[in-house]
N, C-alpha and C. Protein backbone atom coordinates (compact mmCIF):
# COMPACT_ATOMS: atom_id res chain seq x y z
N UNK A 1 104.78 120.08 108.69
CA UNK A 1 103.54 119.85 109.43
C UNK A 1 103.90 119.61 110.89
N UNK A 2 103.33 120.25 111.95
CA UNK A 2 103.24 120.33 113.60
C UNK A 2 102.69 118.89 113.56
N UNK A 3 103.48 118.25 114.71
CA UNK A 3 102.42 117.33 115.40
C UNK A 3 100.78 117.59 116.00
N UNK A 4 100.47 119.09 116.28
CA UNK A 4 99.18 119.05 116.83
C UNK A 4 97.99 119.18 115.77
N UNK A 5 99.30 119.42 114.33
CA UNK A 5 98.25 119.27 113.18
C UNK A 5 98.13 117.63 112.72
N UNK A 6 98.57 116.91 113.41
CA UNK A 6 98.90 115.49 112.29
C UNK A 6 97.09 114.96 113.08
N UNK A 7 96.54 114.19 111.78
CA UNK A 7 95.41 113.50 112.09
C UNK A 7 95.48 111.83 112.58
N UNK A 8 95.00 111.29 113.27
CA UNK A 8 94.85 109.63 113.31
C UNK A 8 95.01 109.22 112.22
N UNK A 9 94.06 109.34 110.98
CA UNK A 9 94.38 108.46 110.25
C UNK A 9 95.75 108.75 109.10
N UNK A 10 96.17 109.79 109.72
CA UNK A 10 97.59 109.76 109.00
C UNK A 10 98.67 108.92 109.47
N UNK A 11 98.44 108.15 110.74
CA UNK A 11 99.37 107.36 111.27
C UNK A 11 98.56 106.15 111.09
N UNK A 12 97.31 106.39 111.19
CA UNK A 12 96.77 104.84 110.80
C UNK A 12 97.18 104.21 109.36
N UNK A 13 96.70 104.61 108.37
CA UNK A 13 96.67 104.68 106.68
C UNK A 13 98.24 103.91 106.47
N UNK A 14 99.41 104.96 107.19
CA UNK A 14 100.86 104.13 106.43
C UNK A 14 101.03 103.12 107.44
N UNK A 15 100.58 102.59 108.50
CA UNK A 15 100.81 101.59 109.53
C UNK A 15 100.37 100.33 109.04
N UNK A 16 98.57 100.51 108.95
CA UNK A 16 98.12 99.33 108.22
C UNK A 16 99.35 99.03 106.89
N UNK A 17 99.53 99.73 106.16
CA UNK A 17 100.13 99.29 104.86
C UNK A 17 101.56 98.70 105.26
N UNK A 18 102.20 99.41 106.05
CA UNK A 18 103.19 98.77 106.85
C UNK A 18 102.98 97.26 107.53
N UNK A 19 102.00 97.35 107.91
CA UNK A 19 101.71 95.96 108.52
C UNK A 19 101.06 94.93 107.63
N UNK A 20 100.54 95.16 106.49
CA UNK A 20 100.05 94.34 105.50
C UNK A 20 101.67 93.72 104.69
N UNK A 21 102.82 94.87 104.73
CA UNK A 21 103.72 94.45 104.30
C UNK A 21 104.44 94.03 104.29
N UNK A 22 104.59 93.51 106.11
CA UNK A 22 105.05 92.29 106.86
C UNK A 22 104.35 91.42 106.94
N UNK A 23 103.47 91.21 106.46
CA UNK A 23 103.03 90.08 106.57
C UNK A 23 101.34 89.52 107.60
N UNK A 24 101.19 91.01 107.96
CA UNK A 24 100.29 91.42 109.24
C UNK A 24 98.81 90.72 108.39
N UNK A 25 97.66 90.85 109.11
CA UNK A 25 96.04 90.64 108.89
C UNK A 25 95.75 91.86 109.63
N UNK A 26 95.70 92.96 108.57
CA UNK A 26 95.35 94.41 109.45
C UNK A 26 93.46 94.82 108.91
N UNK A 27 93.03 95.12 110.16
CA UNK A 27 91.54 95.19 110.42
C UNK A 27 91.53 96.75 110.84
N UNK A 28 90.39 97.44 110.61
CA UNK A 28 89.83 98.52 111.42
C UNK A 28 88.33 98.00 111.93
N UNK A 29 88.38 97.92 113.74
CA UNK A 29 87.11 97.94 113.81
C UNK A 29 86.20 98.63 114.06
N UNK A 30 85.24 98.44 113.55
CA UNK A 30 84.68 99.78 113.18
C UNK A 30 83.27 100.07 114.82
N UNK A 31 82.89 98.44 114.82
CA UNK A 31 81.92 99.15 116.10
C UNK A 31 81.67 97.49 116.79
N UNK A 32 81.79 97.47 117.97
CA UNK A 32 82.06 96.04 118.22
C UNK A 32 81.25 96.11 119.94
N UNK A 33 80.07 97.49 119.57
CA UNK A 33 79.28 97.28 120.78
C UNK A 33 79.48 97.56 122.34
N UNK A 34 81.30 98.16 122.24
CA UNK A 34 81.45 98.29 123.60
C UNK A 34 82.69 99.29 123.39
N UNK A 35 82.33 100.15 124.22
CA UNK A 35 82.65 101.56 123.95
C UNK A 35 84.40 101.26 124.97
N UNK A 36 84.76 101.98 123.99
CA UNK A 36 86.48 102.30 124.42
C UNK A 36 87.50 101.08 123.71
N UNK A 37 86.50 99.99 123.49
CA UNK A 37 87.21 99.06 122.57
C UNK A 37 88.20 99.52 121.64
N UNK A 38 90.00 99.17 121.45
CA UNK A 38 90.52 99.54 120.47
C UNK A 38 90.14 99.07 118.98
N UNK A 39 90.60 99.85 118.72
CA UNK A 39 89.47 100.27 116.98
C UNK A 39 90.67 99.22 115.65
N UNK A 40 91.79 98.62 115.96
CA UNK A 40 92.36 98.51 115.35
C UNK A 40 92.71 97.13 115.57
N UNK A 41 92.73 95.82 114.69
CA UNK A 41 93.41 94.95 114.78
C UNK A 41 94.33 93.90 113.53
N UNK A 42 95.40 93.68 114.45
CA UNK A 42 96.29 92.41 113.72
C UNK A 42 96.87 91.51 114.32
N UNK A 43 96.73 90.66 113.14
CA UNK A 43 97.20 89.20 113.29
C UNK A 43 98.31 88.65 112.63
N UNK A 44 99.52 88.04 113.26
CA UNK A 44 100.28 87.61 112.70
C UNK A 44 100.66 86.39 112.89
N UNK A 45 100.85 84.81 112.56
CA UNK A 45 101.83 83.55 112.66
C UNK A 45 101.10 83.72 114.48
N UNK A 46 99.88 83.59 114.66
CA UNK A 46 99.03 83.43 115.63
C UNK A 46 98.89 83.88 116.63
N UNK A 47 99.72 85.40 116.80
CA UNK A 47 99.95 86.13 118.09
C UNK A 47 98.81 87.43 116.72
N UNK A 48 98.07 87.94 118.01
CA UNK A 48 97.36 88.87 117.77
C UNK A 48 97.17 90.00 118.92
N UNK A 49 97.60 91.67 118.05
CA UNK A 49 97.60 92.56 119.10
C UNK A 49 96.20 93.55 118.26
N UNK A 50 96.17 94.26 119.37
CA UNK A 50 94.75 95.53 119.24
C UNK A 50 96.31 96.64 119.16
N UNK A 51 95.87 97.68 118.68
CA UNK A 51 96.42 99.01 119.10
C UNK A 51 95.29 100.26 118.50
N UNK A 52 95.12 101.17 119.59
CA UNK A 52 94.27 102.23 119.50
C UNK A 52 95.31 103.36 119.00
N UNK A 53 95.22 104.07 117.78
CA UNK A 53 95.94 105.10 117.24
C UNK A 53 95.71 106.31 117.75
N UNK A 54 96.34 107.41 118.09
CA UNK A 54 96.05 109.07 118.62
C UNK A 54 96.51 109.58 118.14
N UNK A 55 96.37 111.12 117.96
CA UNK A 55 97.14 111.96 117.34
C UNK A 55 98.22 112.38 118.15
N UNK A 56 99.40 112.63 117.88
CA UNK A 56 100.64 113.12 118.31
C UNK A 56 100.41 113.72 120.42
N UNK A 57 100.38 112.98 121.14
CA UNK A 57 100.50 113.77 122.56
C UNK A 57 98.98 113.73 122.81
N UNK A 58 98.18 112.92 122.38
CA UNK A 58 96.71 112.62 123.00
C UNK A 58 96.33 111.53 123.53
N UNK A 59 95.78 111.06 124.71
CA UNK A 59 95.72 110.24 125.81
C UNK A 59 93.98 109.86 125.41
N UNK A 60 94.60 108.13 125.75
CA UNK A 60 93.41 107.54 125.44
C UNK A 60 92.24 108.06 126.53
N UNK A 61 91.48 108.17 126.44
CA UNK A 61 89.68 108.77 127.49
C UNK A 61 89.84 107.80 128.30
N UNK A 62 89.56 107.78 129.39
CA UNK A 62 89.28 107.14 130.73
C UNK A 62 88.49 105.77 130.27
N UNK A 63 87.95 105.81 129.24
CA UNK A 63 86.16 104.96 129.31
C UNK A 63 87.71 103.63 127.97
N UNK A 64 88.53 104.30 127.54
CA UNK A 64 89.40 103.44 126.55
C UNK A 64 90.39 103.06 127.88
N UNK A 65 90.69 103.69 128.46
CA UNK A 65 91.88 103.10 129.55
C UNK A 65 91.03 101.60 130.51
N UNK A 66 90.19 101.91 130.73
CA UNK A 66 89.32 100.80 131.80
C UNK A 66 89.27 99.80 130.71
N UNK A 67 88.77 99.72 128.85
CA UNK A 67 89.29 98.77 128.64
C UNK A 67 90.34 98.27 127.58
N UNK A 68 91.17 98.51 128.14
CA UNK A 68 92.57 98.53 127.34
C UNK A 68 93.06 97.28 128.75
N UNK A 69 92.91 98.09 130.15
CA UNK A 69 93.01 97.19 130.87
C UNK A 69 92.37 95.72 131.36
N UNK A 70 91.34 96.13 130.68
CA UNK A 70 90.40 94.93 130.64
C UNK A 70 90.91 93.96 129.77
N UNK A 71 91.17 93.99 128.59
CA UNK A 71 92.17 93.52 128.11
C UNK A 71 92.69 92.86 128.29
N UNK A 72 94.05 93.70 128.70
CA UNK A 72 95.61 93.29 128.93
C UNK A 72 95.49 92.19 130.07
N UNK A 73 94.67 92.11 131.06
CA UNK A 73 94.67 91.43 132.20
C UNK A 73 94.18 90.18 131.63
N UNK A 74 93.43 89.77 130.32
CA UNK A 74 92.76 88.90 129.71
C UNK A 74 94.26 88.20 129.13
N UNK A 75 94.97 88.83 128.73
CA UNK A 75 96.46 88.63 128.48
C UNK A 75 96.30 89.28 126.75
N UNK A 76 96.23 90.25 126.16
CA UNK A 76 95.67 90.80 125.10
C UNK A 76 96.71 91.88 124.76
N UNK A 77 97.77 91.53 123.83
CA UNK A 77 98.83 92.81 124.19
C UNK A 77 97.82 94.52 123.61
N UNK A 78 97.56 95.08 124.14
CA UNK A 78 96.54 96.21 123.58
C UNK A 78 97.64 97.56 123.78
N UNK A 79 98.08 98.17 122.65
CA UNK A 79 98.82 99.66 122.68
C UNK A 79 98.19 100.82 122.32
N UNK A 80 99.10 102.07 122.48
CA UNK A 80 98.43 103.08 122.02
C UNK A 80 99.38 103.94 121.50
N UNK A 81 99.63 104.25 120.39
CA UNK A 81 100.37 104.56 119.54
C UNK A 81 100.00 105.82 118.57
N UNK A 82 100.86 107.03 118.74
CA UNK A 82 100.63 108.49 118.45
C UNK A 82 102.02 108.93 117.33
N UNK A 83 102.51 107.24 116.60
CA UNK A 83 103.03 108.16 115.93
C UNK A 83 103.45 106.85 114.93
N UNK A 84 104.10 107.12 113.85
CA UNK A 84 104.10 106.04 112.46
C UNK A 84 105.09 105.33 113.45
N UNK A 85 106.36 106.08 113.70
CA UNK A 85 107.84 105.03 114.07
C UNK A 85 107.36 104.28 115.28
N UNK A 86 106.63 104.63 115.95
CA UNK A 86 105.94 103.91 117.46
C UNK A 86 105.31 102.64 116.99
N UNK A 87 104.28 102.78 115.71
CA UNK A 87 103.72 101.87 115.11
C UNK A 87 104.63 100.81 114.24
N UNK A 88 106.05 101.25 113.61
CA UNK A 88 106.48 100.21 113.15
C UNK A 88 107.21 99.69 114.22
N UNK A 89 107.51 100.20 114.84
CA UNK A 89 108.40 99.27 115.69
C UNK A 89 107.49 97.96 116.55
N UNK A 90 106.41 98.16 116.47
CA UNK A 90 105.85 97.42 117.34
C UNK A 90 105.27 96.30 115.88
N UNK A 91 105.03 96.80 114.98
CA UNK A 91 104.91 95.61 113.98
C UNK A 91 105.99 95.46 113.11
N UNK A 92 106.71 95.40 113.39
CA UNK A 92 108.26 95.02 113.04
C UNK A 92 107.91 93.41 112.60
């Protein structure tokens, strides 16, 4: 399988389970009223990150970058992650 064939939730699906299997509180959110919001969250031993999933070489939309930064400046670690090994390493 090409990366330009791989779907989101094929990197989402083994991540969450990955992260449930460390130990993670893995969420999908589903609609939280404010557009570009990352769609994904976990919690671990009281540090909590967002990460927005893409498919292989796809860039978050302008309207997700304004708040990703909105965010991060809140102090909110928020990623964006286009691939399973990108995703475990960061929930390691």
């Amino acid at each position: 399988m090409s990366d330009d064939t791989i779907l989101e939730s094929e990197i989402e699906r083994p991540a969450h389970a990955f992260a449930k299997s460390r130990g993670w509180f893995a969420e999908k959110i589903m609609r939280t009223g404010r557009r570009g919001f990352p769609d994904h969250f976990f919690a671990r031993n009281g540090l909590i990150i967002l990460i927005e999933f893409k498919r292989p070489g796809e860039e978050p939309t302008l309207q997700q970058k304004k708040r990703h930064r909105e965010l991060r400046l809140q102090g909110v670690p928020v990623f964006v992650v286009d691939s399973l090994e990108e995703a475990m390493r960061i929930l390691q």
